[in-house]
Protein backbone atom coordinates (compact mmCIF):
# COMPACT_ATOMS: atom_id res chain seq x y z
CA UNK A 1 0.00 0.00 0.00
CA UNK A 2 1.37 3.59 -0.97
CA UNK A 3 1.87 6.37 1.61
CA UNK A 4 2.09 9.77 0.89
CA UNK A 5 2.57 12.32 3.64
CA UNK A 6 0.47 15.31 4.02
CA UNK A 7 0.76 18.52 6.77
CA UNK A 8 -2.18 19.44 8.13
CA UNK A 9 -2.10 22.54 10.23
CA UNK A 10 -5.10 23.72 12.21
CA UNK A 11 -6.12 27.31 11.38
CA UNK A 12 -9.05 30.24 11.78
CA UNK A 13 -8.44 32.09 8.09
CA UNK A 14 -7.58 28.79 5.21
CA UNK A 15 -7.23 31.04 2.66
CA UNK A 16 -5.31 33.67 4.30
CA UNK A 17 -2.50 31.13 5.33
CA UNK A 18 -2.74 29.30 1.83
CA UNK A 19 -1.82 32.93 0.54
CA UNK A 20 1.35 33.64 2.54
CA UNK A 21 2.64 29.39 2.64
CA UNK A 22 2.49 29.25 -1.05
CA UNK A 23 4.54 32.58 -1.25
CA UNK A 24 6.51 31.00 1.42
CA UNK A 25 7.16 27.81 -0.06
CA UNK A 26 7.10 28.35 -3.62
CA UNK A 27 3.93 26.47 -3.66
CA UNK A 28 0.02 26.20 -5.58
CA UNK A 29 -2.93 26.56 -4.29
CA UNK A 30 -4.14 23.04 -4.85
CA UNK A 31 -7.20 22.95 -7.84
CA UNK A 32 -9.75 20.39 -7.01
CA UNK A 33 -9.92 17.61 -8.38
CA UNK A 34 -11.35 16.64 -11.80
CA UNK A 35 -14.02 19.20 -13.30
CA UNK A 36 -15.38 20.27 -9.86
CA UNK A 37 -15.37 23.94 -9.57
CA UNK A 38 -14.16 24.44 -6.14
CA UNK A 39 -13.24 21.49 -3.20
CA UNK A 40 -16.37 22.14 -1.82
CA UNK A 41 -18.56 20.97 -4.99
CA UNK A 42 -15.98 17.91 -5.03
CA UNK A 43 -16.39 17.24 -1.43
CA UNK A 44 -20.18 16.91 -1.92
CA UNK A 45 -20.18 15.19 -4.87
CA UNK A 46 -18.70 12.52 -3.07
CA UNK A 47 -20.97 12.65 0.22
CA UNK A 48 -19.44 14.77 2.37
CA UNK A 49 -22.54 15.94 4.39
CA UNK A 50 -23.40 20.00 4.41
CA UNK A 51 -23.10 19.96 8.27
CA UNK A 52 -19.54 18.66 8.14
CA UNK A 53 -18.37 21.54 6.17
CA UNK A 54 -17.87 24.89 7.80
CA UNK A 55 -19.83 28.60 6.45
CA UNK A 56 -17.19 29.13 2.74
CA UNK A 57 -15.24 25.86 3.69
CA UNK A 58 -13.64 24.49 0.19
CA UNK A 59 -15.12 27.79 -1.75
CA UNK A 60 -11.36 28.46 -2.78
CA UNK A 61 -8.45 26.38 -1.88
CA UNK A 62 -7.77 25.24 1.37
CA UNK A 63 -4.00 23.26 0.43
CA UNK A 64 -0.90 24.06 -1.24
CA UNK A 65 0.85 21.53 -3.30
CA UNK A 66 4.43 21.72 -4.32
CA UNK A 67 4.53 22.71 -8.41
CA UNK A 68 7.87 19.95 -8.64
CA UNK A 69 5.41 17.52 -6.73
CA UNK A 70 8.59 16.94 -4.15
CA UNK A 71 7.14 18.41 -1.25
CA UNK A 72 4.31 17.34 1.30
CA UNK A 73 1.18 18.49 0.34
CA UNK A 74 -0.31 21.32 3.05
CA UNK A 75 -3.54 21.28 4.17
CA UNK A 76 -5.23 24.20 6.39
CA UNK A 77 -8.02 22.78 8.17
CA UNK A 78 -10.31 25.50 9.89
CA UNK A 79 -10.85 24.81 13.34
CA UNK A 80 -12.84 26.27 15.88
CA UNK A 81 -10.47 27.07 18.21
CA UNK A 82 -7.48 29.64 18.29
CA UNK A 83 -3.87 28.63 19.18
CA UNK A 84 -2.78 28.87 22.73
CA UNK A 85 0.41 27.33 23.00
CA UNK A 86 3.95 27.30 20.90
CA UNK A 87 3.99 24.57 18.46
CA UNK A 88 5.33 21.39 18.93
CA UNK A 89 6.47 20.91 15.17
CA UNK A 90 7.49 23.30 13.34
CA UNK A 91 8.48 24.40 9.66
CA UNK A 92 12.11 24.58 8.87
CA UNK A 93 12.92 26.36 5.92
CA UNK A 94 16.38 25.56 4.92
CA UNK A 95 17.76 28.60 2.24
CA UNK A 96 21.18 29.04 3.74
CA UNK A 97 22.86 25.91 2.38
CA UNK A 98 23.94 24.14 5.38
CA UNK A 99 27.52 24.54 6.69
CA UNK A 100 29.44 23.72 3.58
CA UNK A 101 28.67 27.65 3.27
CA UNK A 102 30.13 30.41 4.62
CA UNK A 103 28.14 32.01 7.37
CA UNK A 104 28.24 35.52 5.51
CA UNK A 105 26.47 33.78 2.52
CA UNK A 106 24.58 31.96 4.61
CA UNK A 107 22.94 35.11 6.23
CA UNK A 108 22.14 37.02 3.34
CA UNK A 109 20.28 33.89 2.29
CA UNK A 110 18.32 34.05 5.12
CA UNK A 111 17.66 37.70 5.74
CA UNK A 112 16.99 37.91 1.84
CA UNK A 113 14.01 35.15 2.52
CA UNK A 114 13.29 36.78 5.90
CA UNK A 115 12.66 39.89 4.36
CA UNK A 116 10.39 37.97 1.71
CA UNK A 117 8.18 36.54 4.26
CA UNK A 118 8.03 39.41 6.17
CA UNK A 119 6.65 41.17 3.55
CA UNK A 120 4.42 38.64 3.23
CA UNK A 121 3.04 38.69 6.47
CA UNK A 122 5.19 36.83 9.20
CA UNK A 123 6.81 38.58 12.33
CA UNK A 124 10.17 37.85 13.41
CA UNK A 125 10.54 36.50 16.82
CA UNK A 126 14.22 36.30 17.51
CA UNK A 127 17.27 35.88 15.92
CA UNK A 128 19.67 32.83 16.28
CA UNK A 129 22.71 34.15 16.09
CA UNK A 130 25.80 32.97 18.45
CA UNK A 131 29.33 34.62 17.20
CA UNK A 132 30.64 31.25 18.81
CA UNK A 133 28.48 28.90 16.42
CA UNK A 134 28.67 28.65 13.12
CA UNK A 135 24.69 29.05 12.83
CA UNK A 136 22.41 31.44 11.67
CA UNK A 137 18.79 31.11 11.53
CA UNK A 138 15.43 33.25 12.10
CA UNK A 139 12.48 32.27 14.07
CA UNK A 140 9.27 33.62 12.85
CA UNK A 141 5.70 33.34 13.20
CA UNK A 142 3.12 33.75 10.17
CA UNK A 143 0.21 35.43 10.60
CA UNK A 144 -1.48 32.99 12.59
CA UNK A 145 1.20 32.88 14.75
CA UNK A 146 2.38 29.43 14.03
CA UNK A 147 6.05 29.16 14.49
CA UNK A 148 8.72 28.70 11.82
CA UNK A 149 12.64 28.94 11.26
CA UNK A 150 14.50 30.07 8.26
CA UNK A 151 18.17 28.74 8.22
């Protein structure tokens, strides 16, 4: 049996997170499937019940895919509830090129995607930055508040 792997992270605003990940990621907004016009007419063509689906849920895209078809899939599920805690797993994403780089390089890689996201939407947290370590990386939040790093 095949496995594929899929994120799911709970959110209040689908479409607003599907808008800054896919700039974030390089990703899609993921069409529905076949000749359904959104995910919701998809979801009740095959018998997902009205009362199961939230007020606009599946009206526009609700997951990213990656274009190369690499990358996890990303679905943002609406929930109820807000967030109320820092996340236990969290999004690295890795720009810098790993160690094999110099740390100069390394940190205009970073700030230049930094400076992407922020733009975007996120909010730097702190920075990660030890002049003993040969490390640099940015934790962030995006506008949801869900953390992230960029190293």
């Amino acid at each position: 049996m095949e496995m594929t792997l899929q994120l799911t992270i709970d959110c209040a605003d689908p479409q607003r997170l599907v808008a800054f990940w896919s700039e974030a990621l390089g990703y899609v907004p993921e069409p529905p499937p076949g000749d359904h016009a959104t995910w919701r007419a998809y979801w009740t063509a095959i018998g997902v019940p009205d009362e199961e689906l939230p007020d606009g849920a599946g009206d526009t895209p609700e997951s990213i895919v990656d274009p190369a078809g690499q990358g996890p899939r990303v679905w943002f599920q609406q929930v109820p509830e807000s967030k109320t805690t820092k996340n236990r797993i969290h999004l690295d994403l890795k720009v810098g090129g790993g160690r094999g780089v110099p740390i100069a390089v390394r940190r205009e890689r970073v700030d230049a995607t930094v400076e992407r996201v922020v733009a975007s939407g996120a909010r730097v947290v702190r920075v990660a930055d030890s002049p003993d370590a040969d490390h640099y990386g940015v934790v962030l939040q995006d506008p949801e508040g869900n953390e992230f790093c960029i190293v």
